[in-house]
N, C-alpha and C. Protein backbone atom coordinates (compact mmCIF):
# COMPACT_ATOMS: atom_id res chain seq x y z
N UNK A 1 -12.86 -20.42 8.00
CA UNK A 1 -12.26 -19.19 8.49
C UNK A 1 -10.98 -18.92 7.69
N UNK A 2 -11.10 -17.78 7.26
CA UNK A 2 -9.26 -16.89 6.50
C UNK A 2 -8.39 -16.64 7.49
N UNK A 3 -7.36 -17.14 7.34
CA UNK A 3 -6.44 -17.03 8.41
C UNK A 3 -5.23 -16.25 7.45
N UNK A 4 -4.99 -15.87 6.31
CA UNK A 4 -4.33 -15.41 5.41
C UNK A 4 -4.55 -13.70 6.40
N UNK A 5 -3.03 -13.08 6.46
CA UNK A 5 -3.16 -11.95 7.03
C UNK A 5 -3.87 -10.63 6.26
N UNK A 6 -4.42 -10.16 6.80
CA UNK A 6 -5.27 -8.95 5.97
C UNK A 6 -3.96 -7.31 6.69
N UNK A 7 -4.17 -6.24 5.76
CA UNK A 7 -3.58 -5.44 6.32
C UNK A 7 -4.03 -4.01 6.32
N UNK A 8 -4.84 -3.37 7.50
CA UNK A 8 -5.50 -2.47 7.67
C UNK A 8 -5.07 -1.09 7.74
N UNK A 9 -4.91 -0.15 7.43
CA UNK A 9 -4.12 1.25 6.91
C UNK A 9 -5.06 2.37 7.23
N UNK A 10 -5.14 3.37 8.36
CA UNK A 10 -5.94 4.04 8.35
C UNK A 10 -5.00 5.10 8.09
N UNK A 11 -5.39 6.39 7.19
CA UNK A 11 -4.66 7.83 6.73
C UNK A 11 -5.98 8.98 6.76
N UNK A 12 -5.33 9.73 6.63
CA UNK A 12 -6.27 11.46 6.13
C UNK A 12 -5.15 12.31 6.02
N UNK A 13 -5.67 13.35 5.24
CA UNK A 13 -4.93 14.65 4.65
C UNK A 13 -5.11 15.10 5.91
N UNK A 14 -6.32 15.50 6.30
CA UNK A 14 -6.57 15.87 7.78
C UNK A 14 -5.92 15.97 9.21
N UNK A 15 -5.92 14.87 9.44
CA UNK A 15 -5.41 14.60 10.33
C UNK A 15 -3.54 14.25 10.88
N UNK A 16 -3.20 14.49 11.98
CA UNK A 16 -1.75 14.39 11.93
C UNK A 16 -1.51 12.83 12.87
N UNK A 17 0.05 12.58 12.55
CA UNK A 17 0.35 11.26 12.74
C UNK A 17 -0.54 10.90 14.35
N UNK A 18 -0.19 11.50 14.69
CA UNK A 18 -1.03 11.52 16.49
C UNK A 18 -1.96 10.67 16.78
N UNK A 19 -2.82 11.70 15.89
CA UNK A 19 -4.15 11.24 15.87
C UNK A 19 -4.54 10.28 15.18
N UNK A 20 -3.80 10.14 13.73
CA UNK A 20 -4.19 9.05 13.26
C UNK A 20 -3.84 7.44 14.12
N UNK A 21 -2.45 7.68 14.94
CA UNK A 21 -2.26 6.70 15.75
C UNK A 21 -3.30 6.17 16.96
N UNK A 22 -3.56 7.14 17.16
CA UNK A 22 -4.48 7.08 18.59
C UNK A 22 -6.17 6.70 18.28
N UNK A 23 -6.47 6.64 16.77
CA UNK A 23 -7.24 6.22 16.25
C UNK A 23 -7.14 4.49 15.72
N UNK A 24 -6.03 4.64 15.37
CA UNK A 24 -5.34 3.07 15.37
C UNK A 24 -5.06 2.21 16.09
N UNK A 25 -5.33 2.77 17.49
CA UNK A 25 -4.85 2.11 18.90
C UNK A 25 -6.54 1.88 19.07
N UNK A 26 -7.32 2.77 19.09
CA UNK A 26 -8.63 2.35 20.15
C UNK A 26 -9.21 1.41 18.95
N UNK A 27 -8.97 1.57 17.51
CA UNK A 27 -9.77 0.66 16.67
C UNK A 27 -9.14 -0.84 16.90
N UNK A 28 -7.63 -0.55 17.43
CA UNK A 28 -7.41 -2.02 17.57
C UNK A 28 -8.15 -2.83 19.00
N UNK A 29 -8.32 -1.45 19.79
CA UNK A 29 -8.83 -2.12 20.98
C UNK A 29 -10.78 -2.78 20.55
N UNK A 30 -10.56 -2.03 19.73
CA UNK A 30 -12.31 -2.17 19.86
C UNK A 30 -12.55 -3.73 19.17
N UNK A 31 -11.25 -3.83 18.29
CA UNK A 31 -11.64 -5.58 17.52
C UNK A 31 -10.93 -6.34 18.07
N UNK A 32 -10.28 -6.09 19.02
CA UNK A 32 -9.98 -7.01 20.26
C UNK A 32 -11.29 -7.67 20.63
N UNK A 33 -12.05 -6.52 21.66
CA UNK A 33 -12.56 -6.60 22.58
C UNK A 33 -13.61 -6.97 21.76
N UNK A 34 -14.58 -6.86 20.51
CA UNK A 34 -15.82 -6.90 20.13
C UNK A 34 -15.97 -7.96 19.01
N UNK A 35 -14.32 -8.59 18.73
CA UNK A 35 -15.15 -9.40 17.29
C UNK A 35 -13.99 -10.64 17.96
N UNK A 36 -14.01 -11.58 17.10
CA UNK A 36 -12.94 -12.92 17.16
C UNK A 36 -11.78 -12.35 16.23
N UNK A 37 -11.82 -11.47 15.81
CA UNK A 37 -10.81 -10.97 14.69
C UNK A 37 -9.02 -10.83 15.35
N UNK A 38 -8.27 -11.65 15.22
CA UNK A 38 -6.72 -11.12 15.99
C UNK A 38 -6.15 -9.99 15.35
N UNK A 39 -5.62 -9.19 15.95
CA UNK A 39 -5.52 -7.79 15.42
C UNK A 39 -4.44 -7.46 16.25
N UNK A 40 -2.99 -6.87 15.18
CA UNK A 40 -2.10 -6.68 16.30
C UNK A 40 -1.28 -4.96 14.98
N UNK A 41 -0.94 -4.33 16.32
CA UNK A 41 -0.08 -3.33 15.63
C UNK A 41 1.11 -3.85 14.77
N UNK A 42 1.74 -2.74 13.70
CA UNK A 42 2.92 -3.76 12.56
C UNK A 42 3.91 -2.58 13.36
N UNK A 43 4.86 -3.21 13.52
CA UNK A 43 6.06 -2.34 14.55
C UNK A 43 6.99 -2.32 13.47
N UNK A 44 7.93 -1.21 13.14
CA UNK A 44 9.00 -0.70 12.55
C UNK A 44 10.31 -1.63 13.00
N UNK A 45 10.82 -2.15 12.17
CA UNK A 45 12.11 -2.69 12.26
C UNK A 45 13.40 -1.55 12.52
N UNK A 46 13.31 -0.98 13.30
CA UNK A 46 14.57 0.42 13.21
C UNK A 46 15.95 -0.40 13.11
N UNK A 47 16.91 0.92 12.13
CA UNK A 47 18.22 0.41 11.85
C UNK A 47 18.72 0.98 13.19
N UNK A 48 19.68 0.03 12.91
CA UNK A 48 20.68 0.24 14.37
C UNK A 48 20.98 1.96 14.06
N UNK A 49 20.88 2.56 15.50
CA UNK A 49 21.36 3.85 16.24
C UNK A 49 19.97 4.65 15.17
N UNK A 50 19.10 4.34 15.05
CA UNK A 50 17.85 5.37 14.44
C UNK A 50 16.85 5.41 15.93
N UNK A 51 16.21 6.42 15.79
CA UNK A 51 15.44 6.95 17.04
C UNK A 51 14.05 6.94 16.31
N UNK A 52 13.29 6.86 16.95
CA UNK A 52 11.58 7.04 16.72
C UNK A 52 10.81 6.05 17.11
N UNK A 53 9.81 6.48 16.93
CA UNK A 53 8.73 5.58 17.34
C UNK A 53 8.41 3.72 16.54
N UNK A 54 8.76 3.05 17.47
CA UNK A 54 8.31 1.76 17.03
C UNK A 54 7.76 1.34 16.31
N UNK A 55 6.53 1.79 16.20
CA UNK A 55 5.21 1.29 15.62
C UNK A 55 5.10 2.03 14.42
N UNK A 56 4.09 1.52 13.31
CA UNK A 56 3.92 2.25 11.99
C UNK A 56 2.70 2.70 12.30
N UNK A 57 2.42 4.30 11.96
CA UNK A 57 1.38 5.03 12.78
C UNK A 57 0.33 4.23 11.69
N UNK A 58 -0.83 4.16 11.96
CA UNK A 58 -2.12 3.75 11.51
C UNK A 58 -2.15 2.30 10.61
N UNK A 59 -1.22 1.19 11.27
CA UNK A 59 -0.91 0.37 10.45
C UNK A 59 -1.30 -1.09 11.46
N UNK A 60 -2.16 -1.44 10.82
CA UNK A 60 -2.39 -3.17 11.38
C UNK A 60 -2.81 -4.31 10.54
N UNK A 61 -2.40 -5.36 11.34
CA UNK A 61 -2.66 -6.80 10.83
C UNK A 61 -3.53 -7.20 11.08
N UNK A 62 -4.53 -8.33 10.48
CA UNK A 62 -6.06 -8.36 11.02
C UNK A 62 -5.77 -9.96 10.69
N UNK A 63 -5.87 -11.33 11.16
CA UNK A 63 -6.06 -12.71 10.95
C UNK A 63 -7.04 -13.23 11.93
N UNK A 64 -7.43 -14.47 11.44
CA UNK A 64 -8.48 -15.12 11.66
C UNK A 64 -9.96 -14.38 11.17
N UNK A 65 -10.26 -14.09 9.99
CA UNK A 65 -11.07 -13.06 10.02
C UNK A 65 -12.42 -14.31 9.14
N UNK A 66 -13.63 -14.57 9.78
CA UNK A 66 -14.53 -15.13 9.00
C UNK A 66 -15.60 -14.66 8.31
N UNK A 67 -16.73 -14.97 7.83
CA UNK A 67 -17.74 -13.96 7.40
C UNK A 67 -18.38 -13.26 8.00
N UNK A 68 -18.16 -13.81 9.45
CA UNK A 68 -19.55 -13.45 10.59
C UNK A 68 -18.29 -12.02 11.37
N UNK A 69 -17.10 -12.05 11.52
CA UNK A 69 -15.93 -11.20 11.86
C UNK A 69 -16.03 -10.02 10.70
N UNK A 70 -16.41 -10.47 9.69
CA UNK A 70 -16.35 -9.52 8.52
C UNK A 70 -17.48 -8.32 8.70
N UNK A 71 -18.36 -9.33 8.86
CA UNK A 71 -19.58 -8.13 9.60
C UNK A 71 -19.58 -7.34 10.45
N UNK A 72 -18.87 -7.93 11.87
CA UNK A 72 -18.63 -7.16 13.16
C UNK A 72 -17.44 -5.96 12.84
N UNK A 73 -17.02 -6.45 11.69
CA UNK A 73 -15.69 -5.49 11.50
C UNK A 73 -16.33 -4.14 10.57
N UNK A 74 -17.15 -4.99 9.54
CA UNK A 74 -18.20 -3.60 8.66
C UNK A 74 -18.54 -2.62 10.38
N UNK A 75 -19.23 -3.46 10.65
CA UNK A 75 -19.87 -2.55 11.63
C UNK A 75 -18.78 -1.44 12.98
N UNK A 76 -17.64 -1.83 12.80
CA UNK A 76 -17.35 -0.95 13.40
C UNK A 76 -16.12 -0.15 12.92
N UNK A 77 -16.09 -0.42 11.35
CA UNK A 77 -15.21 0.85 10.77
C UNK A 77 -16.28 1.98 10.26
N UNK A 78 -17.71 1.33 10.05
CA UNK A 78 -18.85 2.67 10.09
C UNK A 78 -18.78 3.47 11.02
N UNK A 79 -18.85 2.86 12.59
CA UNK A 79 -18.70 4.00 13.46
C UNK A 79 -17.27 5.04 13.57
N UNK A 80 -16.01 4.34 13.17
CA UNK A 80 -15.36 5.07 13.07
C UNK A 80 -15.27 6.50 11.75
N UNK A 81 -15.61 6.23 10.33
CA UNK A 81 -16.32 6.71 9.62
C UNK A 81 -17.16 7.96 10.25
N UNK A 82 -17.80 7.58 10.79
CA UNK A 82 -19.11 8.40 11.53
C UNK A 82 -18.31 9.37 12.36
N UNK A 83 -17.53 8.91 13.42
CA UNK A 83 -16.67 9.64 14.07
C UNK A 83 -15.67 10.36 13.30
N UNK A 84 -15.02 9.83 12.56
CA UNK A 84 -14.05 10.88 11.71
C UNK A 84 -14.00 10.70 10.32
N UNK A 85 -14.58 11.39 9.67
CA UNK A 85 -15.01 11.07 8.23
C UNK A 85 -13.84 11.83 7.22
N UNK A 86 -13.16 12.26 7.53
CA UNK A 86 -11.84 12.48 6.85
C UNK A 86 -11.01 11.21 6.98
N UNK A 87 -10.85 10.39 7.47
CA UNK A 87 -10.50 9.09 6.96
C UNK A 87 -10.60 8.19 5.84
N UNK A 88 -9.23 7.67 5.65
CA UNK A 88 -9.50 6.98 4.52
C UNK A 88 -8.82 5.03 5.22
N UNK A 89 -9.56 3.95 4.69
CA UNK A 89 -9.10 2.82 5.42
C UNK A 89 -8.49 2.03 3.91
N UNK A 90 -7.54 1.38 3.85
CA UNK A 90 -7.17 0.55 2.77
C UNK A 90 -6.93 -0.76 3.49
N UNK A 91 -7.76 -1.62 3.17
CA UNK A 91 -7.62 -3.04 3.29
C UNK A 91 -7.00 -4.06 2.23
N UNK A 92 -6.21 -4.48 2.79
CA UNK A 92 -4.92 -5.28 1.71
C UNK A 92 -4.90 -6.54 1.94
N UNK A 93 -5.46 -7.81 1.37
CA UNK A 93 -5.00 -9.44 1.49
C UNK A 93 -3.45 -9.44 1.08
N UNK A 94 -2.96 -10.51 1.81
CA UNK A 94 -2.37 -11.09 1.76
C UNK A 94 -1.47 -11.49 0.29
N UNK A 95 -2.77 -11.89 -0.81
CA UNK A 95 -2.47 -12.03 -2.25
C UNK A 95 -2.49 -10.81 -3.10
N UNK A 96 -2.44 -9.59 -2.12
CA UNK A 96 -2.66 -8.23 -3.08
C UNK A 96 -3.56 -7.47 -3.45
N UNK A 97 -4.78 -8.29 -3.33
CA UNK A 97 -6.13 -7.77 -3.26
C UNK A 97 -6.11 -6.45 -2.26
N UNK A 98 -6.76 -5.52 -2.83
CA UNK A 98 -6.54 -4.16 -2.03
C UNK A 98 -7.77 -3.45 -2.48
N UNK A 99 -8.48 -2.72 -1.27
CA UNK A 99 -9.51 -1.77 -1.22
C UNK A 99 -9.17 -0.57 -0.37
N UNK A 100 -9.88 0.28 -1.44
CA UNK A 100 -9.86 2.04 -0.38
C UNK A 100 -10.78 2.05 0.23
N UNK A 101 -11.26 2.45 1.17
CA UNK A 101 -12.50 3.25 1.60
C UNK A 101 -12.37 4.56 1.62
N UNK A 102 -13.13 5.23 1.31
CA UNK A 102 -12.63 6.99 1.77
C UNK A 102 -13.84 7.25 2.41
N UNK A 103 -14.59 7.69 3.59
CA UNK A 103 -15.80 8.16 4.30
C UNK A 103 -16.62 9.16 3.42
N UNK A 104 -15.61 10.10 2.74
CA UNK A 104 -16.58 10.95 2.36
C UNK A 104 -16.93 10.82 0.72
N UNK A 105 -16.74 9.67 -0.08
CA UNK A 105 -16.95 9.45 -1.16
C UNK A 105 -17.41 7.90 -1.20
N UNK A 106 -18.12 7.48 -0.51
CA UNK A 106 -18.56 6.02 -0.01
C UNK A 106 -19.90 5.75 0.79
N UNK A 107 -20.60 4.96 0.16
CA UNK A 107 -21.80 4.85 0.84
C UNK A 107 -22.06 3.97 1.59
N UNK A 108 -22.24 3.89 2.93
CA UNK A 108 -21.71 2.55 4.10
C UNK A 108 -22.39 1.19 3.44
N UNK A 109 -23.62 1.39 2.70
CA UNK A 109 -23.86 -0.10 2.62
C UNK A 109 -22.83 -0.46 1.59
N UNK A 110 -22.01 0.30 0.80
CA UNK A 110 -21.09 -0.06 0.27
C UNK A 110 -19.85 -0.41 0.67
N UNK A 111 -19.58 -0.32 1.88
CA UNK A 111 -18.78 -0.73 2.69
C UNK A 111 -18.92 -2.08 2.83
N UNK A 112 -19.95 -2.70 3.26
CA UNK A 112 -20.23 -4.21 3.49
C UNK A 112 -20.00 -4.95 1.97
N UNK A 113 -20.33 -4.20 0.96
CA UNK A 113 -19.89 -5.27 -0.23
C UNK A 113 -18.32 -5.51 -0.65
N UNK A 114 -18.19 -4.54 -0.60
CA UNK A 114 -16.46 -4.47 -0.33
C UNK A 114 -15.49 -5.17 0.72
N UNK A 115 -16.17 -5.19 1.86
CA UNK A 115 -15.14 -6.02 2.98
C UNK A 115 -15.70 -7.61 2.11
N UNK A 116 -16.55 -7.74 1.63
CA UNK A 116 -17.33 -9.23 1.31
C UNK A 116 -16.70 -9.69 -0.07
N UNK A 117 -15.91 -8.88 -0.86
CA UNK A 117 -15.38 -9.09 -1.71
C UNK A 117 -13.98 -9.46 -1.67
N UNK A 118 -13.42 -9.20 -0.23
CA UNK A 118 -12.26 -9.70 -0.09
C UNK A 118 -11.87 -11.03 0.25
């Protein structure tokens, strides 16, 4: 099992911070609840007397992630994909290794070779 932190980035031209957050919240709930994958929001360090929101909108950490997690995880950034295909996901190791996905220039089984390459 990789225990090296992975770092998950969901964006679109499309879409506004909101939504992209609220998309970032149920995807974290969903790899909670559906894979072994630990998955936690990356929260903003604010300078003293700055106001805003805590959290970095569409931004998470993904550890403990194995081959069999890798799959459960293919499988449910397709459905998100499916659901909002103006999305784009960038997956980042730890050592720098970094992938785009973009929904609408990506072919899902190409999705699985790509999470497998990380």
């Amino acid at each position: 099992m990789v225990t090296m932190p992975t770092t998950l980035k969901i964006s679109s031209s499309e879409l506004n911070d909101e939504r992209i957050q609220s998309l970032t919240l149920s995807l974290c709930k969903t790899i909670a609840e559906e894979t072994d994958i630990e998955v936690e929001l990356v929260k903003n360090l604010a300078k003293r007397g700055e106001r805003g929101e805590p959290i970095t909108a569409g931004l998470v950490i993904l550890t403990a992630l194995s081959s069999g997690s890798a799959v459960a995880l293919f499988n449910l950034l397709k459905s998100y994909f499916e659901r909002e295909p103006s999305i784009k996901i960038s997956i980042k190791r730890e050592n720098g290794r970094e992938v785009l996905i973009d929904a609408k220039n990506i072919k899902f089984n190409e999705i699985k070779e790509i999470l497998g390459s990380l």
